[in-house]
PDB file of N, CA and C in Angstrom:
ATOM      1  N   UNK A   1      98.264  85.913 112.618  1.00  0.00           N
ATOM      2  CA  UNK A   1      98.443  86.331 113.987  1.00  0.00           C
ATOM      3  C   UNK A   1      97.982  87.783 114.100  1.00  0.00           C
ATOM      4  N   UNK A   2      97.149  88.236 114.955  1.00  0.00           N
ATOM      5  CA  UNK A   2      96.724  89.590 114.942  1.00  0.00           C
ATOM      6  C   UNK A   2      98.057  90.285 116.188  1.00  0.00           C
ATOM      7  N   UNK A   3      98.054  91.404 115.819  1.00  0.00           N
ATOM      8  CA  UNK A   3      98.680  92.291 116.286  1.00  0.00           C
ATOM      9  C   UNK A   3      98.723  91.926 117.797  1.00  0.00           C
ATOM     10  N   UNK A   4      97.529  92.511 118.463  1.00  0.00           N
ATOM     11  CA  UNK A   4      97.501  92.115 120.237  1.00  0.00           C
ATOM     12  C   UNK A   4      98.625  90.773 120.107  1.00  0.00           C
ATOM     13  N   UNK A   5      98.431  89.814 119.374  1.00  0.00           N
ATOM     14  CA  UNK A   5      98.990  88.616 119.888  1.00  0.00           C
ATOM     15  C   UNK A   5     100.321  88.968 119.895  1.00  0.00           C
ATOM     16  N   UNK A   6     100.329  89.584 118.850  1.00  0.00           N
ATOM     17  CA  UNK A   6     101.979  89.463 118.278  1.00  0.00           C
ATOM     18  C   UNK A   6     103.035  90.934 119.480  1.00  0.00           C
ATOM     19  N   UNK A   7     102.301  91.352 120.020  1.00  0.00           N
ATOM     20  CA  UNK A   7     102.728  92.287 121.196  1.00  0.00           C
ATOM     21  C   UNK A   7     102.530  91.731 122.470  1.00  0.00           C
ATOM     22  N   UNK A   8     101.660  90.594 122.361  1.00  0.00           N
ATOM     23  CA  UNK A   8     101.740  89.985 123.827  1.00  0.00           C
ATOM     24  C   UNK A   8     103.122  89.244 123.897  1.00  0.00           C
ATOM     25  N   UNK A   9     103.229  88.610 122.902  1.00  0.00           N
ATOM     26  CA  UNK A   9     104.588  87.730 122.818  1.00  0.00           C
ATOM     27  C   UNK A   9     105.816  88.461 122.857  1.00  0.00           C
ATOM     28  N   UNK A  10     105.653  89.384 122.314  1.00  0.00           N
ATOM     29  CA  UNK A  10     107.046  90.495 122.277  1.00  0.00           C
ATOM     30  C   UNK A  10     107.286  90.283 124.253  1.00  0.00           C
ATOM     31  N   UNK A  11     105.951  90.661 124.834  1.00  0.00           N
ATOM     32  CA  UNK A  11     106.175  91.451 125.799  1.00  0.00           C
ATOM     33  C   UNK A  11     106.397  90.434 127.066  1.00  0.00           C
ATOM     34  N   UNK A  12     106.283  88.699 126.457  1.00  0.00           N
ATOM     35  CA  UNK A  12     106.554  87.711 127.543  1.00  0.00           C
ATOM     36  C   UNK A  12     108.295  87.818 126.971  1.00  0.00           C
ATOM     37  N   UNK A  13     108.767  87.688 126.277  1.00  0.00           N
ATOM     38  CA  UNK A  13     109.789  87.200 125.655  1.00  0.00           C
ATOM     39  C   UNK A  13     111.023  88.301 125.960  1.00  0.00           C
ATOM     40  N   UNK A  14     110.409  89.119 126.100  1.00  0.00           N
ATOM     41  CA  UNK A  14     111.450  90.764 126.357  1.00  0.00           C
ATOM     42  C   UNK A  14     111.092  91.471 127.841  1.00  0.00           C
ATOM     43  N   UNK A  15     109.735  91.244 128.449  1.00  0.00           N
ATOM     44  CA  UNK A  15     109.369  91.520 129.328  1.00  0.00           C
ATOM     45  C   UNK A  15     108.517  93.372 129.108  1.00  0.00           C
ATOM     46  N   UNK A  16     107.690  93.398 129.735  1.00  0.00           N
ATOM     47  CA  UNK A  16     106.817  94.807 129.746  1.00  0.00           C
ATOM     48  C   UNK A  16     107.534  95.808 129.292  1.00  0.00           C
ATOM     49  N   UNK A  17     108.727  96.643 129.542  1.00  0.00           N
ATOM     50  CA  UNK A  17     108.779  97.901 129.625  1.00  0.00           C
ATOM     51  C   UNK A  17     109.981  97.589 128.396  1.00  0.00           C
ATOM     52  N   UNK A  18     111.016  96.631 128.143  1.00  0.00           N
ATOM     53  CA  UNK A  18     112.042  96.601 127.182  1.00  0.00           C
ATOM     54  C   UNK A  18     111.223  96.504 125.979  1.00  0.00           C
ATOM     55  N   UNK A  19     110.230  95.268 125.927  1.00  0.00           N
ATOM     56  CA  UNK A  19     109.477  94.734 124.224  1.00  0.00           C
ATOM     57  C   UNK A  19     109.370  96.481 123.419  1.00  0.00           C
ATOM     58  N   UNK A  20     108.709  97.435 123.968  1.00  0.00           N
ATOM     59  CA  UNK A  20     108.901  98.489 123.275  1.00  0.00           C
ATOM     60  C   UNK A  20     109.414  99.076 122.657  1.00  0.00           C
ATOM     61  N   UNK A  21     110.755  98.715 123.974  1.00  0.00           N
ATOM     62  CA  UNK A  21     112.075  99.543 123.405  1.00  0.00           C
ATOM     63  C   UNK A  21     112.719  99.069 121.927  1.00  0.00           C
ATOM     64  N   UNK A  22     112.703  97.365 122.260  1.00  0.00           N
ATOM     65  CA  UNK A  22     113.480  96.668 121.562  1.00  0.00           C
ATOM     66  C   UNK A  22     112.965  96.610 120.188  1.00  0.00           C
ATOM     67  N   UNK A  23     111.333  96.574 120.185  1.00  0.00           N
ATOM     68  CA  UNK A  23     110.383  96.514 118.712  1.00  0.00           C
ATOM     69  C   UNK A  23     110.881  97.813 118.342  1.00  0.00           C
ATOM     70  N   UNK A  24     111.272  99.370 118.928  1.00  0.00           N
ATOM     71  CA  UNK A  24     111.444 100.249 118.098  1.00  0.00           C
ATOM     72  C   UNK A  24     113.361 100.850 117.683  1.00  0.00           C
ATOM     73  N   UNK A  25     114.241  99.818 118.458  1.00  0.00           N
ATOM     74  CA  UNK A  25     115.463  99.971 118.052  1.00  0.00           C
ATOM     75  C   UNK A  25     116.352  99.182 117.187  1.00  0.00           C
ATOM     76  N   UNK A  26     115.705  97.939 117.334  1.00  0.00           N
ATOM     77  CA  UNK A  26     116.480  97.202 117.180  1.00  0.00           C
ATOM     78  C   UNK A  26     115.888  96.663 115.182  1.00  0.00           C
ATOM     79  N   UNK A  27     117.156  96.280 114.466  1.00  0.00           N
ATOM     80  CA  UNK A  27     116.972  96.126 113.016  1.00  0.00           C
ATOM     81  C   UNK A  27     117.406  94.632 112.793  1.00  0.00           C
ATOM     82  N   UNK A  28     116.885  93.798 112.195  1.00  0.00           N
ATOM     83  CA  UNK A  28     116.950  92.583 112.149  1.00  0.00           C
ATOM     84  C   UNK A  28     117.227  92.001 110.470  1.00  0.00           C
ATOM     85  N   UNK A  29     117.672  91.761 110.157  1.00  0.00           N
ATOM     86  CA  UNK A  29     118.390  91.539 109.059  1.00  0.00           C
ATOM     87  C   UNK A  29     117.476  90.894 107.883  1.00  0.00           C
ATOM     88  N   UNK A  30     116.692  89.966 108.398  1.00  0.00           N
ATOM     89  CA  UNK A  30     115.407  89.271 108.036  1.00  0.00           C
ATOM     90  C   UNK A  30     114.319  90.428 107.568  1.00  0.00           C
ATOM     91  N   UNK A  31     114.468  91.510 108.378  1.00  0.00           N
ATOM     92  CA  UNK A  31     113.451  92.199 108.170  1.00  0.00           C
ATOM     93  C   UNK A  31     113.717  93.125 106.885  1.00  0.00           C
ATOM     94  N   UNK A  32     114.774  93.180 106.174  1.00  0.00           N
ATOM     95  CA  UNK A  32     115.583  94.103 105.401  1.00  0.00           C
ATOM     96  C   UNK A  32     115.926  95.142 106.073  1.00  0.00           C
ATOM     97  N   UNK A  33     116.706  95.037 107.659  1.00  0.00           N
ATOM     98  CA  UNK A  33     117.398  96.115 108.164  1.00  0.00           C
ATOM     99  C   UNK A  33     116.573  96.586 108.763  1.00  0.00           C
ATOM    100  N   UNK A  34     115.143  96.600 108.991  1.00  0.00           N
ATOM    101  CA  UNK A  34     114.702  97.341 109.560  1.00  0.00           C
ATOM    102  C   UNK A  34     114.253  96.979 110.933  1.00  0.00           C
ATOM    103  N   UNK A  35     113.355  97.885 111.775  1.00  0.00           N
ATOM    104  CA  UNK A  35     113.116  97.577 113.298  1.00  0.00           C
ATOM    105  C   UNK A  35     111.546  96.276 112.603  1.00  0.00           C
ATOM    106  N   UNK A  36     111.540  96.116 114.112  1.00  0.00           N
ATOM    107  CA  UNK A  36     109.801  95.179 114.236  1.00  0.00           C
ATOM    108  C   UNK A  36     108.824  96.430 113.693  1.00  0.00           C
ATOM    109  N   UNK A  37     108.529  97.415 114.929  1.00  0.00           N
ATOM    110  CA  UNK A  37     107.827  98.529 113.890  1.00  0.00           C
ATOM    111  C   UNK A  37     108.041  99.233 112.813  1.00  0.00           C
ATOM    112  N   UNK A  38     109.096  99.072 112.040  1.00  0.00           N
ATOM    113  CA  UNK A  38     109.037  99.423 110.536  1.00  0.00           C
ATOM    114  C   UNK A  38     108.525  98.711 109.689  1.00  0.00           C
ATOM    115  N   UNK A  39     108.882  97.100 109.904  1.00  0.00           N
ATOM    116  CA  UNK A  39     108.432  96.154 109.482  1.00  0.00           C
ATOM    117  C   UNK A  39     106.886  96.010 108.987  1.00  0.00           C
ATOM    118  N   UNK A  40     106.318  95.936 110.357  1.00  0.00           N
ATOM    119  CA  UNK A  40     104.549  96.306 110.785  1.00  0.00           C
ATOM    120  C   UNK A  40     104.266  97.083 109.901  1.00  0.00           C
ATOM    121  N   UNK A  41     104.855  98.528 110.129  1.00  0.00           N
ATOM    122  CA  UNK A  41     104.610  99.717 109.440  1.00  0.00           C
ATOM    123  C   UNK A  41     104.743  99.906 108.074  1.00  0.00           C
ATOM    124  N   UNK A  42     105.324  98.700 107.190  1.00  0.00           N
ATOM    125  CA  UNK A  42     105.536  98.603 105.840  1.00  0.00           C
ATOM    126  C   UNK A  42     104.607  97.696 105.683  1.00  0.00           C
ATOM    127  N   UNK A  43     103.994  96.914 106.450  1.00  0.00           N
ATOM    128  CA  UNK A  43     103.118  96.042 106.523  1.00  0.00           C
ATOM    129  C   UNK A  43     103.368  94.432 106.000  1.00  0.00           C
ATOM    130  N   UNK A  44     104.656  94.314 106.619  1.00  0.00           N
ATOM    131  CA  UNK A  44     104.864  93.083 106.901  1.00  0.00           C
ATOM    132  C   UNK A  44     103.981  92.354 107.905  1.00  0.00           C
ATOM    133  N   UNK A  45     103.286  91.223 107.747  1.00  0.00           N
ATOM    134  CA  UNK A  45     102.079  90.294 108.669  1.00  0.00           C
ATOM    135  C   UNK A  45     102.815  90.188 109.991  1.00  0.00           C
ATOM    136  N   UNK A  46     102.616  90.756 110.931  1.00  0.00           N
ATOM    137  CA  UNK A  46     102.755  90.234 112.155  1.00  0.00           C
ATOM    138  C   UNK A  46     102.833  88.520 112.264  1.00  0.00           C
ATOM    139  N   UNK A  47     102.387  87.936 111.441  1.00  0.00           N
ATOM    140  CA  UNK A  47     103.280  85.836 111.981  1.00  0.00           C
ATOM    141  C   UNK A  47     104.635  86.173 111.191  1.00  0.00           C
ATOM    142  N   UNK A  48     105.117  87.289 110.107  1.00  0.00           N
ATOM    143  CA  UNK A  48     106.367  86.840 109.197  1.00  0.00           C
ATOM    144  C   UNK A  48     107.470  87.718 110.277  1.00  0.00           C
ATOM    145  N   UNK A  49     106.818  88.386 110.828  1.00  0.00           N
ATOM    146  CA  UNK A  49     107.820  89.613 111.887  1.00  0.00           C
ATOM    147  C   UNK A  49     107.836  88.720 113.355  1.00  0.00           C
ATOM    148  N   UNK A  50     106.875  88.074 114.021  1.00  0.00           N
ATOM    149  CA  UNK A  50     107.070  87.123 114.977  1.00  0.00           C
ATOM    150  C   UNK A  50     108.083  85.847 114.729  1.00  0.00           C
ATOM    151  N   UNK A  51     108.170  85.198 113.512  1.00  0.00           N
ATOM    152  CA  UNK A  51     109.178  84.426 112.630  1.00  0.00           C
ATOM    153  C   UNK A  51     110.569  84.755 112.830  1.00  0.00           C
ATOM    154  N   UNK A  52     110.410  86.356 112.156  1.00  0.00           N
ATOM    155  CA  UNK A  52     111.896  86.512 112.390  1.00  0.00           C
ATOM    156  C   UNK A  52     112.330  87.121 113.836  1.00  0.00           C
ATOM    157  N   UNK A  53     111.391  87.428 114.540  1.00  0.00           N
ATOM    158  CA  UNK A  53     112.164  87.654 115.912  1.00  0.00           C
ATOM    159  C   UNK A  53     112.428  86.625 116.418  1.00  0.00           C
ATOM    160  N   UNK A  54     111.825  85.455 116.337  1.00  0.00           N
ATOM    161  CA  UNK A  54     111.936  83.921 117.243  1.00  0.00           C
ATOM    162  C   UNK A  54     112.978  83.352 116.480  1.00  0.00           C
ATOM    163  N   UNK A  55     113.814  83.979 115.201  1.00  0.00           N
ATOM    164  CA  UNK A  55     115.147  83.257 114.144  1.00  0.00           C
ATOM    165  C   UNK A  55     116.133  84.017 115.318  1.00  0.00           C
ATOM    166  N   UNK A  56     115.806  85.517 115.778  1.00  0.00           N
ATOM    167  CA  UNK A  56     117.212  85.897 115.834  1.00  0.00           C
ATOM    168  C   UNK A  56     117.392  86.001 117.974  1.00  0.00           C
ATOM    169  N   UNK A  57     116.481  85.827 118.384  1.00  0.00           N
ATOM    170  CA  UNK A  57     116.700  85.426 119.354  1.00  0.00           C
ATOM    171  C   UNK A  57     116.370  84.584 120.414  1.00  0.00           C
ATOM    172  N   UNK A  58     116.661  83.763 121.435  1.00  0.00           N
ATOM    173  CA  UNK A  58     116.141  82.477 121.884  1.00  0.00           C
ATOM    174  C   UNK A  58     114.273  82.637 122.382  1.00  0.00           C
ATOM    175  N   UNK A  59     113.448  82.494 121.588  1.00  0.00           N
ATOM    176  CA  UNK A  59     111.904  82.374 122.374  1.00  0.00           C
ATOM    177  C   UNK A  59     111.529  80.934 122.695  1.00  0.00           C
ATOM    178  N   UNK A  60     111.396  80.815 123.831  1.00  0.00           N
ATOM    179  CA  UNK A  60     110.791  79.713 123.977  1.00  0.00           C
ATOM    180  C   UNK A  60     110.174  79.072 123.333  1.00  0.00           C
ATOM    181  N   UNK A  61     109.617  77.691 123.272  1.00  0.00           N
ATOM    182  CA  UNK A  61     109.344  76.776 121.864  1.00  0.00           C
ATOM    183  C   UNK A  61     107.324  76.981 121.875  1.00  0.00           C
ATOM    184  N   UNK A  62     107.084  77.396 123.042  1.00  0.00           N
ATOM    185  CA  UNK A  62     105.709  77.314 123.359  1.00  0.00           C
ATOM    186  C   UNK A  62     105.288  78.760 122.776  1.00  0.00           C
ATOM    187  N   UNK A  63     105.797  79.688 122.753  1.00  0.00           N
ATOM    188  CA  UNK A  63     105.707  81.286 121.851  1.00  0.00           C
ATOM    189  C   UNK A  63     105.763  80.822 120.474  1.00  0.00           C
ATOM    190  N   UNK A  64     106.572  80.063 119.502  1.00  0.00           N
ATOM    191  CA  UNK A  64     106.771  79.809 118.499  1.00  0.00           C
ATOM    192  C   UNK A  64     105.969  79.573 117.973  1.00  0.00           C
ATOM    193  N   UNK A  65     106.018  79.634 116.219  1.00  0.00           N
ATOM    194  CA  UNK A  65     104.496  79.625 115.444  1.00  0.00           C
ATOM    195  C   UNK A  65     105.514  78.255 114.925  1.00  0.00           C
TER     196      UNK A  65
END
């Protein structure tokens, strides 16, 4: 999954102005504690960080990998 994709989906799923917020506050347990952009930034693949955001909160089944 390339990046653009993986921020478009953030940004249907959370909506425009929160996906930001939420990719840079929020720590997900899957991720080893860390945010979505730490994740990225350690260079976890954008499909294994889209994975675990669609584990920990409801995304629609049509977003899902």
């Amino acid at each position: 999954m390339r990046l653009t994709e993986f921020r478009r989906r953030l940004s249907v799923v959370f909506g425009e102005k929160y996906a930001a917020s939420w990719a840079a506050d929020v720590t997900l347990a899957e991720l080893d504690g860390r945010t979505v952009n730490e994740a990225l930034d350690a260079g976890v693949s954008a499909k294994q960080v889209w994975r675990a955001v669609c584990r920990s909160v409801e995304v629609p089944k049509g977003l899902q990998l």
